[in-house]
N, C-alpha and C. Protein backbone atom coordinates (compact mmCIF):
# COMPACT_ATOMS: atom_id res chain seq x y z
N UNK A 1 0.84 -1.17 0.00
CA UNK A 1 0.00 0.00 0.00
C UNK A 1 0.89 1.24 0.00
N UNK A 2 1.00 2.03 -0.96
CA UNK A 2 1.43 3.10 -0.95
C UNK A 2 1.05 4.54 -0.06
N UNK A 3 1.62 5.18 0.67
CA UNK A 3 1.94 5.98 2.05
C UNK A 3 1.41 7.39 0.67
N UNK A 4 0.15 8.35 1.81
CA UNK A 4 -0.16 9.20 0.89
C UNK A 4 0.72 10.41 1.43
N UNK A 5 1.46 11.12 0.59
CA UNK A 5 1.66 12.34 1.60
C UNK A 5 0.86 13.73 1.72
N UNK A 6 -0.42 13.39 2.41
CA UNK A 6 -1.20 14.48 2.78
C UNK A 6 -1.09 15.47 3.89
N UNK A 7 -1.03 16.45 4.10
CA UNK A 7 -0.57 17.40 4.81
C UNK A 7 -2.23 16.93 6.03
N UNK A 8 -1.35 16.85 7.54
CA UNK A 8 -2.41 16.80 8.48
C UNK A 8 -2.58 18.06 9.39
N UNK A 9 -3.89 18.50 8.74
CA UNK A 9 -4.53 20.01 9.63
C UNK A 9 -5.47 19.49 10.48
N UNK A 10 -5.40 20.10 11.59
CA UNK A 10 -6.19 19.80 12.46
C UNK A 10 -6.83 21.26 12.76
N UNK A 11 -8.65 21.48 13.04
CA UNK A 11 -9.06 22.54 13.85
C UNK A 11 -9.13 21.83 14.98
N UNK A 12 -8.92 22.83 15.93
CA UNK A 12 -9.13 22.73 18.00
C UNK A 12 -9.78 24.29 18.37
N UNK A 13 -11.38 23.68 17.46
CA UNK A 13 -12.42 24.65 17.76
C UNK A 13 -12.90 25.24 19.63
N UNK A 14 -13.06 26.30 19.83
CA UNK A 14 -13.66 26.37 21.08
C UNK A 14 -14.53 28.13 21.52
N UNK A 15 -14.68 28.09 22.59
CA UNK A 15 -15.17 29.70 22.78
C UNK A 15 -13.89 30.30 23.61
N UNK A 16 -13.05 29.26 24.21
CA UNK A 16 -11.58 30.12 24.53
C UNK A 16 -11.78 30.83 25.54
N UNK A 17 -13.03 31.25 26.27
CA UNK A 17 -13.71 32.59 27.36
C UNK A 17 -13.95 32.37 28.52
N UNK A 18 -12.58 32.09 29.15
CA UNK A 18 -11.17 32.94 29.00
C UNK A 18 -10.29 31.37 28.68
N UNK A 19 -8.99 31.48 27.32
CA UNK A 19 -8.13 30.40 27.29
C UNK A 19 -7.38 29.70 28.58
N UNK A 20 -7.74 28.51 28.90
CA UNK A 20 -7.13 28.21 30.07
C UNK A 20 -5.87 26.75 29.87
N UNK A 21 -5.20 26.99 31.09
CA UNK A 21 -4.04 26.05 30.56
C UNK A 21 -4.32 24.07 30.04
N UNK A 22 -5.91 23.87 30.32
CA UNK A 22 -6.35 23.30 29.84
C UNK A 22 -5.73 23.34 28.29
N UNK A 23 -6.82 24.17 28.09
CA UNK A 23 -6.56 24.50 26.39
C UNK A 23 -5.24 24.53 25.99
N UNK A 24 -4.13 25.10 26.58
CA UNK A 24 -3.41 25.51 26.19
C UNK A 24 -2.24 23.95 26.20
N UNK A 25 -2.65 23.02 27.29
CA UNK A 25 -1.90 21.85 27.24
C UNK A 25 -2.40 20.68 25.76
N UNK A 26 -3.98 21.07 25.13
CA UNK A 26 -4.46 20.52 24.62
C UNK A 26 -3.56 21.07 23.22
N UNK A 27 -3.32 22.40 22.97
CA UNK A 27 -2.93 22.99 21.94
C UNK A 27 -1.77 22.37 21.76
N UNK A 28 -0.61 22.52 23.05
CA UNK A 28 0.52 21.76 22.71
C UNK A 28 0.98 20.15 22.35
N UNK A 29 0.00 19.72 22.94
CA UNK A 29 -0.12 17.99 22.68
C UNK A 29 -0.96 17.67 21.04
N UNK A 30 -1.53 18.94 20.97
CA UNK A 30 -2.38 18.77 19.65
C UNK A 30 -0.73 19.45 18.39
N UNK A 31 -0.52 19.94 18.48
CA UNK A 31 0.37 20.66 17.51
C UNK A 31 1.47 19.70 17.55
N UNK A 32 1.93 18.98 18.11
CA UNK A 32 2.93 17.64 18.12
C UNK A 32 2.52 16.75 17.39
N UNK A 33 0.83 16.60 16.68
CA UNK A 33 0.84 15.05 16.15
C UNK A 33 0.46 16.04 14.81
N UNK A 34 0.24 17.10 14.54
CA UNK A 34 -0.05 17.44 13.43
C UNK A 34 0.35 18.56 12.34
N UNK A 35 0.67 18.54 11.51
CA UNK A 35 1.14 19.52 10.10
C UNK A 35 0.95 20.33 10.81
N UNK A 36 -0.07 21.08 11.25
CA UNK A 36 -0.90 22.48 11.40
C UNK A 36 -1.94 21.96 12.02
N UNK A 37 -2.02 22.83 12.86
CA UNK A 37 -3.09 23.23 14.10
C UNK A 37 -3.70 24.48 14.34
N UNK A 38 -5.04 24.72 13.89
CA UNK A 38 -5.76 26.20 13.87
C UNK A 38 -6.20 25.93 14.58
N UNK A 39 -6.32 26.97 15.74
CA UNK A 39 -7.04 27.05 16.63
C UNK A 39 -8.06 28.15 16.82
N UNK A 40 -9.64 27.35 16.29
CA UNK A 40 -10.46 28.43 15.86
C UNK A 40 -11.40 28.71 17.23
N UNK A 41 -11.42 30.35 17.67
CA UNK A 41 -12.45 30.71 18.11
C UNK A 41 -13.46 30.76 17.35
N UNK A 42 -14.37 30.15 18.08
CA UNK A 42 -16.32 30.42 17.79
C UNK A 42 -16.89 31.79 18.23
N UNK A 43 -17.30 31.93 16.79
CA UNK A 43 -18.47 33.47 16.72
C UNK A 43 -19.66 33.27 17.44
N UNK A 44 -20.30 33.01 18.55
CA UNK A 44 -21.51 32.69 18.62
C UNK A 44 -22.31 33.78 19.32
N UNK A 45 -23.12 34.36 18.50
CA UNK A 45 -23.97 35.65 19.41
C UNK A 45 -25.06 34.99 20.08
N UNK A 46 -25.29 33.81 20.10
CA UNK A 46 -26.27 33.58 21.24
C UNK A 46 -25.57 33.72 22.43
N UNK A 47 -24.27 33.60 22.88
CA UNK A 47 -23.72 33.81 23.93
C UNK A 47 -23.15 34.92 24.38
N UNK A 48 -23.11 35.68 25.73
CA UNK A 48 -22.46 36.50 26.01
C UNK A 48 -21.16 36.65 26.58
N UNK A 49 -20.06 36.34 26.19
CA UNK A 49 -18.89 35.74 26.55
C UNK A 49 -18.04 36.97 26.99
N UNK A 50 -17.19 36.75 28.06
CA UNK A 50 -16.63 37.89 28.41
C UNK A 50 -15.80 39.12 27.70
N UNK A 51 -15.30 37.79 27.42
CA UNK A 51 -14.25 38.81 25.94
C UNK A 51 -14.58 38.82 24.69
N UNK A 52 -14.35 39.68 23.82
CA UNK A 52 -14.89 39.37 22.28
C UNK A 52 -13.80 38.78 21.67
N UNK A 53 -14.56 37.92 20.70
CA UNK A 53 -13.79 37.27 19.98
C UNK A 53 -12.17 37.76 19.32
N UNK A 54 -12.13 39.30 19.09
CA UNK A 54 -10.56 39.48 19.07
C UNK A 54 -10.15 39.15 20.17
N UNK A 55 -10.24 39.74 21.19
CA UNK A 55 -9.64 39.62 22.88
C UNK A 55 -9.37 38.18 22.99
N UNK A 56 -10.38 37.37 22.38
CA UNK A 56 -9.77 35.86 22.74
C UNK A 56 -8.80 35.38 21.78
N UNK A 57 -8.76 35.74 20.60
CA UNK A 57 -7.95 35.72 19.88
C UNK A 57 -6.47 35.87 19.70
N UNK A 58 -6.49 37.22 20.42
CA UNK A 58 -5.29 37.67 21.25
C UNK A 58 -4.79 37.22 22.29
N UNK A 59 -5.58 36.94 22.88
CA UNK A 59 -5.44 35.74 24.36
C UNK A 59 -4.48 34.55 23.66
N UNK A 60 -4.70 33.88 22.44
CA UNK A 60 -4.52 32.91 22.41
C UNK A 60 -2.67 32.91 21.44
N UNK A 61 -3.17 34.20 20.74
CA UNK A 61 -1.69 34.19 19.95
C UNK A 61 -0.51 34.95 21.30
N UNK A 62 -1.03 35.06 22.59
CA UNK A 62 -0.18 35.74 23.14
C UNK A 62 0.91 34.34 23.96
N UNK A 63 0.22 32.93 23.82
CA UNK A 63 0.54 32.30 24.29
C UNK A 63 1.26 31.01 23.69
N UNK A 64 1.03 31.23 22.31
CA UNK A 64 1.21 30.38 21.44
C UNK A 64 2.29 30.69 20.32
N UNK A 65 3.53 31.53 20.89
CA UNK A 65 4.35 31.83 19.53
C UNK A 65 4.97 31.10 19.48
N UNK A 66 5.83 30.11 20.73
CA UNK A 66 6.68 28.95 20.70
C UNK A 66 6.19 28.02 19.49
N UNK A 67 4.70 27.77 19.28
CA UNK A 67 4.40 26.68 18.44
C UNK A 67 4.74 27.16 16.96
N UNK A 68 5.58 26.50 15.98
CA UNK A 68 5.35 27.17 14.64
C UNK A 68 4.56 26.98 13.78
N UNK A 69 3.46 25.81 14.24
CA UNK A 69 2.89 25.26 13.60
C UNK A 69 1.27 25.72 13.98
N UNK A 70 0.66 26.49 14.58
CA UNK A 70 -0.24 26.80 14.88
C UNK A 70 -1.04 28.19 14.77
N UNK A 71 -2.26 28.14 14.03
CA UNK A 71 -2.41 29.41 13.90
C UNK A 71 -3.60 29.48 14.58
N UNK A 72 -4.48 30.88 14.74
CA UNK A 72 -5.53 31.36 15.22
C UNK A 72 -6.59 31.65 14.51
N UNK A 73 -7.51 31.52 14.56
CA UNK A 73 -8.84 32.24 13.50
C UNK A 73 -9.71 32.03 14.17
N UNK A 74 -10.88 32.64 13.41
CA UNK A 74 -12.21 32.45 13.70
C UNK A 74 -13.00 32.11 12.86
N UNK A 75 -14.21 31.67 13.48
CA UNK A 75 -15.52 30.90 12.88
C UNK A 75 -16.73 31.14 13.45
N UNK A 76 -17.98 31.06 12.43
CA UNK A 76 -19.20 30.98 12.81
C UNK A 76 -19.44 29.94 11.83
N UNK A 77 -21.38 29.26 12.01
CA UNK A 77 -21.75 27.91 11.41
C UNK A 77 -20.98 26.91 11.72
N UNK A 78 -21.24 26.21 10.81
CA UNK A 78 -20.71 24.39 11.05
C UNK A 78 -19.78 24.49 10.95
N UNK A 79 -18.95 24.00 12.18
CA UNK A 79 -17.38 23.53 12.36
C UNK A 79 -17.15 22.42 11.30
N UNK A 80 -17.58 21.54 10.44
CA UNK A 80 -17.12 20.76 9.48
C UNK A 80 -17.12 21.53 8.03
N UNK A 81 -18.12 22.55 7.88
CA UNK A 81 -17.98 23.43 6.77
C UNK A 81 -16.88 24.27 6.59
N UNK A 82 -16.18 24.91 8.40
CA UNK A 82 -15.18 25.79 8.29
C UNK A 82 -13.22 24.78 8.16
N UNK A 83 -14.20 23.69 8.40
CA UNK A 83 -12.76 22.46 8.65
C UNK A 83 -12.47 22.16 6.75
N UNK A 84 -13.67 21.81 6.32
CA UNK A 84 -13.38 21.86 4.57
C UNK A 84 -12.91 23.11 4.27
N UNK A 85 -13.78 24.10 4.64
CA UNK A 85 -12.54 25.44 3.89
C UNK A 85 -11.26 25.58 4.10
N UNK A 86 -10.81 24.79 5.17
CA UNK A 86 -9.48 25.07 5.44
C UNK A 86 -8.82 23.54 5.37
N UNK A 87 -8.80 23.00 4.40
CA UNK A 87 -8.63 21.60 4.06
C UNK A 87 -7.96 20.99 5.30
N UNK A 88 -8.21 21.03 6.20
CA UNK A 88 -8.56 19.82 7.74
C UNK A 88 -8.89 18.68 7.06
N UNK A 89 -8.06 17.66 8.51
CA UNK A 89 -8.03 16.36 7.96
C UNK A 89 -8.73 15.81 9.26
N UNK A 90 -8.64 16.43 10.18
CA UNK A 90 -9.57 16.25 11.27
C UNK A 90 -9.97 17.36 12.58
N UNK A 91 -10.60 16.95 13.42
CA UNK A 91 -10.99 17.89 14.41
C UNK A 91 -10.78 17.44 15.73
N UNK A 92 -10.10 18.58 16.57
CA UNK A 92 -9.21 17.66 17.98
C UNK A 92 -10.48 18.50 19.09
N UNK A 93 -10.66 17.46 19.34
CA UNK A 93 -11.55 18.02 20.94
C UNK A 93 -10.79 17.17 22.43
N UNK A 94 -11.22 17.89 23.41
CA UNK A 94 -10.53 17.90 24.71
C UNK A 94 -11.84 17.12 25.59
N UNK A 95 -11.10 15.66 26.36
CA UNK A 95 -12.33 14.82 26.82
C UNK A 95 -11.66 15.11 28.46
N UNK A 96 -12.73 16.06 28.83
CA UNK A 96 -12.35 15.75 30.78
C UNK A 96 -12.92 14.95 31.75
N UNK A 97 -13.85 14.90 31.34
CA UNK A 97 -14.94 13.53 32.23
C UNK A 97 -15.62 12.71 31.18
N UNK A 98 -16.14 12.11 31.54
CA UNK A 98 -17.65 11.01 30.68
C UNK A 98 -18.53 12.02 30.69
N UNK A 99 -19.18 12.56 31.67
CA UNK A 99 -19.74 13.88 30.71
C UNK A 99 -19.70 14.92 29.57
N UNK A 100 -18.55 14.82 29.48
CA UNK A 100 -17.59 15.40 28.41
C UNK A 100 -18.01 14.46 26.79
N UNK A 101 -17.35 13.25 27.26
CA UNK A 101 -17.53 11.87 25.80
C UNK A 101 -18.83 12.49 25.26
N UNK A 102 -19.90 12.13 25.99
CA UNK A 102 -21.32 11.65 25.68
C UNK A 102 -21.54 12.81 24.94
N UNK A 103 -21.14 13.72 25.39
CA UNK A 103 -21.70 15.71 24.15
C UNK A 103 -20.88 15.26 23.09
N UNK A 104 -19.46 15.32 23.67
CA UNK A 104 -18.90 15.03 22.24
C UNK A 104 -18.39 13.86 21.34
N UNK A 105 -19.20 12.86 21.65
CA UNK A 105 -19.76 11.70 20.84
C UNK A 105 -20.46 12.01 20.07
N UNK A 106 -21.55 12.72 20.32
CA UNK A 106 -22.83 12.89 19.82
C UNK A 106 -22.45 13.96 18.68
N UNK A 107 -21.82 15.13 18.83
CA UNK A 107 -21.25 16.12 17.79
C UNK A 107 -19.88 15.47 17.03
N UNK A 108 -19.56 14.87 17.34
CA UNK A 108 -18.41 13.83 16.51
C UNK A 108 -19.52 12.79 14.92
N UNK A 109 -20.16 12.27 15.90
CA UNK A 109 -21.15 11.34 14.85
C UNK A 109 -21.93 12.05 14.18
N UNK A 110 -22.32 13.64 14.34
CA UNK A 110 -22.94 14.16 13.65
C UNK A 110 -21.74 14.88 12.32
N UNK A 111 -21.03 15.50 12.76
CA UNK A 111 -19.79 15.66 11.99
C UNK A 111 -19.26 14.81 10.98
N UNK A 112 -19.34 13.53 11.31
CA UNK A 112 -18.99 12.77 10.53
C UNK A 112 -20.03 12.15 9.50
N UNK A 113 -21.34 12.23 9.84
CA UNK A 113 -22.09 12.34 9.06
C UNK A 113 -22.17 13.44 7.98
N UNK A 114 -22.06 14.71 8.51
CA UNK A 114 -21.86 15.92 7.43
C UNK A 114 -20.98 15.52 6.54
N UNK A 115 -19.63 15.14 6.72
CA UNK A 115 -18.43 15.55 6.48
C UNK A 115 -17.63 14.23 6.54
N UNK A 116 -18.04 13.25 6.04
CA UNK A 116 -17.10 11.49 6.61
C UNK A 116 -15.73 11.51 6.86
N UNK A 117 -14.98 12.55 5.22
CA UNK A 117 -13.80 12.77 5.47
C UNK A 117 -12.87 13.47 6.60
N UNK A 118 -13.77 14.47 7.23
CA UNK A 118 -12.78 14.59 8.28
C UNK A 118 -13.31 13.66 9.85
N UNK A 119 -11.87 13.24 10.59
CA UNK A 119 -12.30 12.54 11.70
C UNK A 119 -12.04 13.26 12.50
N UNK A 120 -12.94 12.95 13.43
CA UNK A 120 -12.98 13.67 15.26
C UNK A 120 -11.47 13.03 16.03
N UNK A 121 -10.41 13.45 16.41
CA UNK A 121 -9.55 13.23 17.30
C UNK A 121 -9.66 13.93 18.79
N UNK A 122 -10.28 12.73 19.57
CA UNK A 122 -10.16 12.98 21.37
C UNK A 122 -8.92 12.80 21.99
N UNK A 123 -8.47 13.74 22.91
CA UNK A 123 -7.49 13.97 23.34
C UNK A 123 -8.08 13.73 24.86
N UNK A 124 -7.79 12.96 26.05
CA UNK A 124 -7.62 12.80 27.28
C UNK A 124 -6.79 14.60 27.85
N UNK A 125 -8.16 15.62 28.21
CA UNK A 125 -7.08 16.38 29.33
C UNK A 125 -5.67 15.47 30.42
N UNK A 126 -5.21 16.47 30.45
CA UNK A 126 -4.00 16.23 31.86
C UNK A 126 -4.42 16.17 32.93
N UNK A 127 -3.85 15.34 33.53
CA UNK A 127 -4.45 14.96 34.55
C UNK A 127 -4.76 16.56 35.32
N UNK A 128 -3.52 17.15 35.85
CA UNK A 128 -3.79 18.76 36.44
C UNK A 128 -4.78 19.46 36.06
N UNK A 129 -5.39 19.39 34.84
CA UNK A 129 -6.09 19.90 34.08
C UNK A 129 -7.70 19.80 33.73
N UNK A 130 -7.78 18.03 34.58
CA UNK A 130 -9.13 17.39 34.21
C UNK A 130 -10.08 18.50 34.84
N UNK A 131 -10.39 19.17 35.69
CA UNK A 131 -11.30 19.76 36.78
C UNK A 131 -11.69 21.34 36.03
N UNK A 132 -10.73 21.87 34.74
CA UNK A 132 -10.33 23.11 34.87
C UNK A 132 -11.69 23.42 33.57
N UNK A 133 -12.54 24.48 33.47
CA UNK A 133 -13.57 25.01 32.47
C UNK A 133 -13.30 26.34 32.54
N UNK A 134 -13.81 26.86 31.51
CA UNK A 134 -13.67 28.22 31.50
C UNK A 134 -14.98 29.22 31.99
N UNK A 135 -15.68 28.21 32.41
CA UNK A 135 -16.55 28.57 33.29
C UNK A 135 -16.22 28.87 34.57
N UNK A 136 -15.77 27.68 34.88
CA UNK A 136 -15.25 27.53 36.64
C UNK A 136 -14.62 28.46 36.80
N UNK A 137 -13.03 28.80 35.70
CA UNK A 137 -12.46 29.57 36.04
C UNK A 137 -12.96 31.12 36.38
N UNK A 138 -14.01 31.19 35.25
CA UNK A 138 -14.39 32.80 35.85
C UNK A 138 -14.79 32.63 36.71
N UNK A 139 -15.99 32.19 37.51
CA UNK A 139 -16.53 32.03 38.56
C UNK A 139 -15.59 31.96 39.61
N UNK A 140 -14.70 30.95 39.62
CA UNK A 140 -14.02 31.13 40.84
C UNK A 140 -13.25 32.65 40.88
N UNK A 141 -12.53 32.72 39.40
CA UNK A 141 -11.80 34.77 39.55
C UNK A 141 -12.81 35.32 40.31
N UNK A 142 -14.21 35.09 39.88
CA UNK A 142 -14.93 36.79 40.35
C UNK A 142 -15.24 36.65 42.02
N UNK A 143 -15.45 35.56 42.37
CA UNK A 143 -15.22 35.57 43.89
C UNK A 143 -13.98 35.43 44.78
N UNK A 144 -12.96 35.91 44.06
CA UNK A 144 -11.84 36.02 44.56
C UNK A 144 -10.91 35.16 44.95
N UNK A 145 -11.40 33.70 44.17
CA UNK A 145 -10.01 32.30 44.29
C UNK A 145 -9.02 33.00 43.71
N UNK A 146 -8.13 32.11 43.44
CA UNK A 146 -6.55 31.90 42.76
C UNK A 146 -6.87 30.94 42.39
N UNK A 147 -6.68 31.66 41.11
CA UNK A 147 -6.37 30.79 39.77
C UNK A 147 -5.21 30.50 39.01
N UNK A 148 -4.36 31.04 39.79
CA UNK A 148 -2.41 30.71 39.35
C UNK A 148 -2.54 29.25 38.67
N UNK A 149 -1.91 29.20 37.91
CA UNK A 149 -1.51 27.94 37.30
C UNK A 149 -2.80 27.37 36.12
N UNK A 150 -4.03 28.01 36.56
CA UNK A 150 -5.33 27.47 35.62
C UNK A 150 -5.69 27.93 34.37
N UNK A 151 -4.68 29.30 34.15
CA UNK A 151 -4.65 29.96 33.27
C UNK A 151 -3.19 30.54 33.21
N UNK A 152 -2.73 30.72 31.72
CA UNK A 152 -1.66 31.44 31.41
C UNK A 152 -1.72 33.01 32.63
N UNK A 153 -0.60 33.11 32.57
CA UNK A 153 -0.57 34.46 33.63
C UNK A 153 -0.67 35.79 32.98
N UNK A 154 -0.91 35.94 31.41
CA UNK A 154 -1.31 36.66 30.54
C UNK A 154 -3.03 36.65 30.61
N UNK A 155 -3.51 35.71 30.63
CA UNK A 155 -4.64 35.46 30.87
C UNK A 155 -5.57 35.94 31.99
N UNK A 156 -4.86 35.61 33.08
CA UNK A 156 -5.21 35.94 34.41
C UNK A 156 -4.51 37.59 34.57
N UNK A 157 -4.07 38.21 33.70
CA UNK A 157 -3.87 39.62 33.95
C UNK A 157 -5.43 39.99 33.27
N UNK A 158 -5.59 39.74 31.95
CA UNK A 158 -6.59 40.56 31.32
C UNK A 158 -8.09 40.59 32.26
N UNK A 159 -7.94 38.98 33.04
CA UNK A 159 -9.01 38.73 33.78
C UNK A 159 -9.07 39.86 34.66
N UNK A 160 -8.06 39.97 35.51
CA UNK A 160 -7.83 41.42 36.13
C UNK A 160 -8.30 42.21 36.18
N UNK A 161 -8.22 42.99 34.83
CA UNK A 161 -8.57 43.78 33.90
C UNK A 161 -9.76 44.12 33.75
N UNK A 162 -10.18 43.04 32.98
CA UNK A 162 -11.79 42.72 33.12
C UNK A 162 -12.54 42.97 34.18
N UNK A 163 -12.44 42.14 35.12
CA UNK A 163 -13.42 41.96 36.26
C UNK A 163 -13.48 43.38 37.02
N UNK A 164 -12.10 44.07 37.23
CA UNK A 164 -12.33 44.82 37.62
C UNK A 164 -13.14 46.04 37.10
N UNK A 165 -12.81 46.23 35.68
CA UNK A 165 -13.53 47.28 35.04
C UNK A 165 -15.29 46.90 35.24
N UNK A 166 -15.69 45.82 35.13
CA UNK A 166 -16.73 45.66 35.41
C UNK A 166 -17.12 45.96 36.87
N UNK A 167 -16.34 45.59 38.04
CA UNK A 167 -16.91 45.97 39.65
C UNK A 167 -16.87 47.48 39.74
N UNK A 168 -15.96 48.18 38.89
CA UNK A 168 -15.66 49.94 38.77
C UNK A 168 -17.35 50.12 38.33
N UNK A 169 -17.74 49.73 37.10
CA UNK A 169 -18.73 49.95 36.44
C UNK A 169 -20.45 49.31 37.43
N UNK A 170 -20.22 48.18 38.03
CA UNK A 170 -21.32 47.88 38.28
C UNK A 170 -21.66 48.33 39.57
């Protein structure tokens, strides 16, 4: 059987709000098995996400220059429509619990229904890492945990930033 040499792109779609070292361990373990690794923020206006999509954007290239292989963008619609425009060979998602599988089982098999050619690649978080959302993390920032280590320390400045301009404001 002859060996094809196809270039392997991977998207490591997400909302990024706020990038946490989760993500950021997922990015580096993801950019090791593949050609190229985009790492697309999601446009989604049904949500109100802290930062806008540049801000996360920026969040993410502020942390990611070591990789040479990884870029940033964005997306709205079907993550398998924006994975064909950008000739992806598959799509890397981050599994932290069995709660986790079962969502993204279910959006994997639908994906692959759209789209057969590209495959879903699950990545096992780190262990340090299994507990960490970007939910939790704000929540715990705005009541005043420490979040050292749960987020890049670039990250946890803008949070700073953020939260406070909002307690100035509210």
């Amino acid at each position: 059987m002859a060996s094809k040499s196809r270039s392997h792109i991977a998207i490591y779609p997400g909302s990024f709000d706020p990038l946490t070292s989760g993500h950021l361990d997922l990015i580096e373990r993801g950019s090791a098995m593949m050609d190229r690794l985009i790492v697309a923020v999601l446009r989604n206006d049904g949500k109100q996400p802290l930062f806008s999509v540049e801000e996360r954007m920026e969040m993410v290239r502020e942390v990611v220059p070591g990789f040479g292989n990884v870029e940033v963008d964005s997306f709205d619609g079907l993550l398998v429509d924006y994975a064909a425009q950008k000739q992806a060979t598959a799509i890397l998602r981050g599994i932290r619990a069995v709660s986790d599988y079962e969502y993204e089982l279910q959006m994997a098999l639908m994906n692959r229904r759209l789209k057969p050619e590209i495959e879903t690649v699950f990545l096992m978080a780190g262990e340090a890492y299994s507990f960490i959302s970007s939910r939790l993390v704000k929540e715990v920032f705005r009541l005043g945990g420490d979040i050292r280590g749960m987020v890049p320390p670039t990250v946890e400045a803008r949070l700073q930033r953020r939260i406070s301009g909002i307690s100035a404001r509210g």
